[in-house]
Protein backbone atom coordinates (compact mmCIF):
# COMPACT_ATOMS: atom_id res chain seq x y z
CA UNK A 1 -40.54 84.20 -5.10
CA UNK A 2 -43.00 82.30 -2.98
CA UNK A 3 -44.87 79.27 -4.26
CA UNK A 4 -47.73 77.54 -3.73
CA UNK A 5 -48.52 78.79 0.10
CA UNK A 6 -50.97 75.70 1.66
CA UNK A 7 -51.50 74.39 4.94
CA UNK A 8 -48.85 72.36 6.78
CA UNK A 9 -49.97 68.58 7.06
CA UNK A 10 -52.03 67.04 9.03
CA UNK A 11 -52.67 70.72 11.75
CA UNK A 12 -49.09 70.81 12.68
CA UNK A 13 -47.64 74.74 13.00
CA UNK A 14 -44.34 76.06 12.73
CA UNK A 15 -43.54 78.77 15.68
CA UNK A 16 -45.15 81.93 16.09
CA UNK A 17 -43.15 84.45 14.87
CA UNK A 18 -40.52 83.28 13.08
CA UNK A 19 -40.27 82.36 9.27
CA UNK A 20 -38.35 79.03 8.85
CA UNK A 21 -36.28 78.47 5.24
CA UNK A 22 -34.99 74.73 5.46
CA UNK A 23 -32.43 73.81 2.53
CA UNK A 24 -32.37 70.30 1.44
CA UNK A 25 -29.03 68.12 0.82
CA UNK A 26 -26.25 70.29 -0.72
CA UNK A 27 -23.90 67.92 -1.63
CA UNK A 28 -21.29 70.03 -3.00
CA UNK A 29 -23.74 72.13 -5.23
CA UNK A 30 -21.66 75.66 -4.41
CA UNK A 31 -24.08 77.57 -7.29
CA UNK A 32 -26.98 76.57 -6.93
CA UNK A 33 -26.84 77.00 -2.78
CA UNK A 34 -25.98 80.51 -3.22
CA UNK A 35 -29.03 80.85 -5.93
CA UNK A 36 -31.49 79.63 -3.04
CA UNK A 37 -30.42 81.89 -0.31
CA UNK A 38 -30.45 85.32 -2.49
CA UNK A 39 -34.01 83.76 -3.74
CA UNK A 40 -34.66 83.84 0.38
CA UNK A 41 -33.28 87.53 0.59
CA UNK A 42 -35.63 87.81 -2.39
CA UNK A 43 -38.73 86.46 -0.74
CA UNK A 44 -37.56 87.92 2.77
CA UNK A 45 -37.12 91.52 0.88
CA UNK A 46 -40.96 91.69 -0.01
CA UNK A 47 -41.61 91.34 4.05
CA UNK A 48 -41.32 93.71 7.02
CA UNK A 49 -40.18 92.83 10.40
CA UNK A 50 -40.00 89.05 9.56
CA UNK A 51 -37.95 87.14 11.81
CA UNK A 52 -35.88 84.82 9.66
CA UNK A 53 -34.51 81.34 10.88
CA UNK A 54 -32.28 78.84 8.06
CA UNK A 55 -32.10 75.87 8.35
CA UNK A 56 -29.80 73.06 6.57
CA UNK A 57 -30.06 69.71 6.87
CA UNK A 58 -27.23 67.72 6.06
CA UNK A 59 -24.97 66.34 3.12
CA UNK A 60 -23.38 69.30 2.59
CA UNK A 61 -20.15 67.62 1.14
CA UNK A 62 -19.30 64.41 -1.54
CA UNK A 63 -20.93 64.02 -5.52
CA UNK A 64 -21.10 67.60 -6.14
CA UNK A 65 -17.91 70.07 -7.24
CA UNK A 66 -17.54 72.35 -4.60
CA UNK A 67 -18.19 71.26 -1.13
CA UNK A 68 -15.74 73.68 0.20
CA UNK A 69 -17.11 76.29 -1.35
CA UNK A 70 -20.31 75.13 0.13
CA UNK A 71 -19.32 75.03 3.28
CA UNK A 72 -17.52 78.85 3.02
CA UNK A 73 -20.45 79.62 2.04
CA UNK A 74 -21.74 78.46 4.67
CA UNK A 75 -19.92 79.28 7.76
CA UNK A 76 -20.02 83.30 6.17
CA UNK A 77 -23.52 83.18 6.03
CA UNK A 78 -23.77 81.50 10.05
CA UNK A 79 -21.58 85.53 10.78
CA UNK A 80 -24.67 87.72 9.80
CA UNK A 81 -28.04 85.39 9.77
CA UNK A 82 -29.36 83.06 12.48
CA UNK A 83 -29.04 79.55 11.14
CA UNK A 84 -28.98 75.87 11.80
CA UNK A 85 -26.70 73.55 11.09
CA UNK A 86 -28.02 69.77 10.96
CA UNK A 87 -25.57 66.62 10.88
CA UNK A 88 -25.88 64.36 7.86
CA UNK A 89 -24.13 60.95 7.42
CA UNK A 90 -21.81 62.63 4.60
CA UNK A 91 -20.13 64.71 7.39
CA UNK A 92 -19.19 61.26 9.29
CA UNK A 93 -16.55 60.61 6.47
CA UNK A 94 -14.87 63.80 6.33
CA UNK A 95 -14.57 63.95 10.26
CA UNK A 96 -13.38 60.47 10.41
CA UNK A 97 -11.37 59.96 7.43
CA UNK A 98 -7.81 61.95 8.92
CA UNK A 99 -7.73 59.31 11.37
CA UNK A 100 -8.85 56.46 9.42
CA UNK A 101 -7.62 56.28 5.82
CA UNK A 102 -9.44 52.64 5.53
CA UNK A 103 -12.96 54.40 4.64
CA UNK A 104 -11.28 55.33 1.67
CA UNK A 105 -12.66 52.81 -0.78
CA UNK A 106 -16.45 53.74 0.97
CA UNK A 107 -16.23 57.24 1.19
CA UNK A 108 -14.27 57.48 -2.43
CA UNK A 109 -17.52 55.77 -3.99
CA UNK A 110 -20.13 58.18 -2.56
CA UNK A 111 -18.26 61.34 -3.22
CA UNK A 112 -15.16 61.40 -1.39
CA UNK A 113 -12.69 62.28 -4.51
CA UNK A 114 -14.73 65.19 -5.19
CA UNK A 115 -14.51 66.55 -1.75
CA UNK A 116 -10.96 65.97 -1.49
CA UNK A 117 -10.84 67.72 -4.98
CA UNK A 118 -12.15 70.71 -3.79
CA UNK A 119 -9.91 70.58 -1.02
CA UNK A 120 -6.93 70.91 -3.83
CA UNK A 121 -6.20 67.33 -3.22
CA UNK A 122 -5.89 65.00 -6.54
CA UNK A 123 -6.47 60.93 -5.78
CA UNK A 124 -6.05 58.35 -8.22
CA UNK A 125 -9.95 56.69 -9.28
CA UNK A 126 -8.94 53.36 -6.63
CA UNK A 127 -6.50 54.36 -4.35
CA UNK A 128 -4.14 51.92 -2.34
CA UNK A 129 -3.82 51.79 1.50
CA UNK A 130 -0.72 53.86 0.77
CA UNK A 131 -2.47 56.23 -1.15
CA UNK A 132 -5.14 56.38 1.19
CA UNK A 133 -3.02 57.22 4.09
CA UNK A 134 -1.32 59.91 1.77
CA UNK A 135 -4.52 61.65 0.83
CA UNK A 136 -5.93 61.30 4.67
CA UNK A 137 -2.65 63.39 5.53
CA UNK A 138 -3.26 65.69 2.72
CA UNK A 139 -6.61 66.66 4.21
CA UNK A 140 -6.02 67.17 7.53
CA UNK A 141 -3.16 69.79 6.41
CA UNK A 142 -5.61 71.34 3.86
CA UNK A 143 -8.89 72.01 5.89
CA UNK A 144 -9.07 75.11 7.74
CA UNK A 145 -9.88 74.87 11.05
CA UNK A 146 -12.87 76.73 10.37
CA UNK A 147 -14.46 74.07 8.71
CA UNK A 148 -12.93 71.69 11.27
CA UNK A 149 -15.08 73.09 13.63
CA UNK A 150 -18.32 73.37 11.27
CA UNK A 151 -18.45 69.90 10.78
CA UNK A 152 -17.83 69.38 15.20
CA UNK A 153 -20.54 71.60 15.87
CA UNK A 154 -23.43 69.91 13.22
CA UNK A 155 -26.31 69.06 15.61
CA UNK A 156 -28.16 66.42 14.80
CA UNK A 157 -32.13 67.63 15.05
CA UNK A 158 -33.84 70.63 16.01
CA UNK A 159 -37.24 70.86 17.23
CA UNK A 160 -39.53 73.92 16.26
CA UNK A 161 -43.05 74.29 17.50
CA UNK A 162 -44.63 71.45 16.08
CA UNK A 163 -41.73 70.66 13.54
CA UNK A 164 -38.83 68.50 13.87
CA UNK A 165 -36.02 68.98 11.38
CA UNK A 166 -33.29 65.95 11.32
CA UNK A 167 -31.30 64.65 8.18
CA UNK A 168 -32.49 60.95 7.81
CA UNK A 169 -35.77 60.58 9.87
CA UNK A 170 -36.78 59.12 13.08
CA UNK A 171 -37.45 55.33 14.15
CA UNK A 172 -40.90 54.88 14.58
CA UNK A 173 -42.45 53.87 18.36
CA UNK A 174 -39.45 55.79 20.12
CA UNK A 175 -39.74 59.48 21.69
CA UNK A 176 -38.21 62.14 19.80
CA UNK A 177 -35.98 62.93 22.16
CA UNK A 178 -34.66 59.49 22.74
CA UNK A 179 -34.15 58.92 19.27
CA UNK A 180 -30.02 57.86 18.09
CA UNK A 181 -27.47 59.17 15.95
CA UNK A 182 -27.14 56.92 14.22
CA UNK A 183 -31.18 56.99 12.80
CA UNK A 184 -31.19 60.20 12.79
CA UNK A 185 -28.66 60.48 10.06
CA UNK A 186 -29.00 56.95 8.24
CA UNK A 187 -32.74 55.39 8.29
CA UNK A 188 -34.74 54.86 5.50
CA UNK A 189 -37.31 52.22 5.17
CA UNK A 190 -38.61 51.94 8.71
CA UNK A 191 -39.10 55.81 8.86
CA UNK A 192 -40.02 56.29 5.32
CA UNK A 193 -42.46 53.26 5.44
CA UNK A 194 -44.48 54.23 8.43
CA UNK A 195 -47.69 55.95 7.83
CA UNK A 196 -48.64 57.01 11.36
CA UNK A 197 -48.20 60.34 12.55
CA UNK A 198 -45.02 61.25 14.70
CA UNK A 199 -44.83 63.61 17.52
CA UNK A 200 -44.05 66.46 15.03
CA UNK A 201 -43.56 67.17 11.55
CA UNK A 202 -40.58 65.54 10.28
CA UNK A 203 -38.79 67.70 7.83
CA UNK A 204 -35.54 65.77 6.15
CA UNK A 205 -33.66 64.86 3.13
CA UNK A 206 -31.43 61.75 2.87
CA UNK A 207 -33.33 59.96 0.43
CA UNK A 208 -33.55 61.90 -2.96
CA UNK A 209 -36.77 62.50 -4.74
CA UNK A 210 -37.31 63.88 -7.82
CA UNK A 211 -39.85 66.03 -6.42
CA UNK A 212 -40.48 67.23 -2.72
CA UNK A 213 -42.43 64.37 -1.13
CA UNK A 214 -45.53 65.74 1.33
CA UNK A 215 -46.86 63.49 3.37
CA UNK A 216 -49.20 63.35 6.39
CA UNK A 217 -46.09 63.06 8.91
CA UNK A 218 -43.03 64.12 6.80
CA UNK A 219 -41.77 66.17 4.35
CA UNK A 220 -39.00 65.23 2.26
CA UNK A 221 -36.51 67.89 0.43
CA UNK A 222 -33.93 66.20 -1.20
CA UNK A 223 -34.35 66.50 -4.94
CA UNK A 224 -30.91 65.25 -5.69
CA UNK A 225 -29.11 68.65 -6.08
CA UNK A 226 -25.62 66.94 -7.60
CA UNK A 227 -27.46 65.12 -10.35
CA UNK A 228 -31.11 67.06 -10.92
CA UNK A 229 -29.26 70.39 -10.13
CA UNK A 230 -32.51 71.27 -7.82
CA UNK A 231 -32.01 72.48 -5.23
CA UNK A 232 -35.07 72.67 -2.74
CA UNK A 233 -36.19 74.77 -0.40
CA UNK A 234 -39.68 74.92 1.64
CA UNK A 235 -40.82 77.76 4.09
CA UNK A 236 -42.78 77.36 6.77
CA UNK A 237 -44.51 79.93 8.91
CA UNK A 238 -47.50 79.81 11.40
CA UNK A 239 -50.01 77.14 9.99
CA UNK A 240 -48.66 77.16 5.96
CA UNK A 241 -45.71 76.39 3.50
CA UNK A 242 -44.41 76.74 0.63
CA UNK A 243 -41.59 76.44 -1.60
CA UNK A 244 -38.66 79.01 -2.43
């Protein structure tokens, strides 16, 4: 079900032609991702010769109970529908953690144990260096090398007519296109502060909301999936949007 179809901020249009479903941050919330996309197959069901494009946009892992079912869930969906990956700042720990078991006390406190549960792999609430090195072994035997190369292949913003999908945001006064990883999956204040319009559209999550935040030049869609258990979507197509 569609809701609430109004015009996109501020005159800015999404691509001719194509119908754009952008899924806030998962964070490990198996259910209710799988909820949102049949409510897309729903939505795209009522339509006829609708070209569909998905797009996630980060924090897929960490808080939630399932991020490798997420992810599954994920990388089966990428076989049969044209999707977008995006790169959050969750994904950093999982990629770096095999080779460096000294994020351990970080990563544990934003999510880490419940990642590494889902994974099959038990750690103790404050684990040692020892332990640490134990459970970094532990996970690079357990992930599949399928979801190896999900998390390698997350790109870290996508342009779309006059949209511009990242995780975090964009540093204000510097070109899209010369903007850095690091911003594009960790700024807050500077980006969320700023009141001027940006080149495009920003569409991101990152900072959780317990509504979807509209705003002249950004929309936010992270609504805190592992806590509210909302899970947001927006569509956009030509000049309007809507939520899923």
């Amino acid at each position: 079900m569609t809701v609430s179809a109004q015009p996109i901020p501020s005159g800015f249009r999404a691509p001719e032609g194509v119908r754009i479903y952008a899924i806030g941050d998962i964070h490990g919330c198996a259910g209710p991702l799988r909820d949102k996309l049949a409510a897309i197959d729903a939505d795209l069901a009522a339509r006829s010769g609708v070209e569909a494009l998905r797009i996630f946009i980060g924090d897929y892992i960490d808080r939630g109970p399932d991020s490798r079912g997420v992810v599954d869930t994920l990388i089966e969906l990428s076989r049969r529908e044209r999707c977008i990956f995006l790169r959050g700042n969750h994904e950093a720990y999982v990629l770096d953690f095999p080779h460096n078991p000294k994020i351990m006390p970080i990563w544990g406190g934003l999510g880490g144990r419940e990642t590494l549960a889902s994974y099959g792999i038990a750690s103790s609430p404050a684990p040692d260096a020892t332990e640490a090195l134990h459970l970094a072994n532990a996970l690079e035997r357990a992930m599949p090398g399928s979801h190896r190369d999900f998390y390698r292949n997350l790109v870290l913003s996508y342009a779309a007519g006059d949209l511009y999908f990242v995780h975090a945001g964009v540093r204000p006064g510097i070109p899209l296109e010369a903007q850095s990883a690091v911003d594009r999956t960790w700024i807050r204040h500077e980006f969320l502060d700023h009141e001027g319009l940006f080149e495009k559209l920003i569409i991101h999550g990152h900072t959780p909301a317990p509504e979807p935040e509209i705003r002249p030049n950004r929309i936010n869609i992270d609504t805190r999936a592992f806590s509210s258990g909302r899970l947001t979507c927006i569509w956009l197509e030509g000049g309007q949007f809507g939520f899923v």
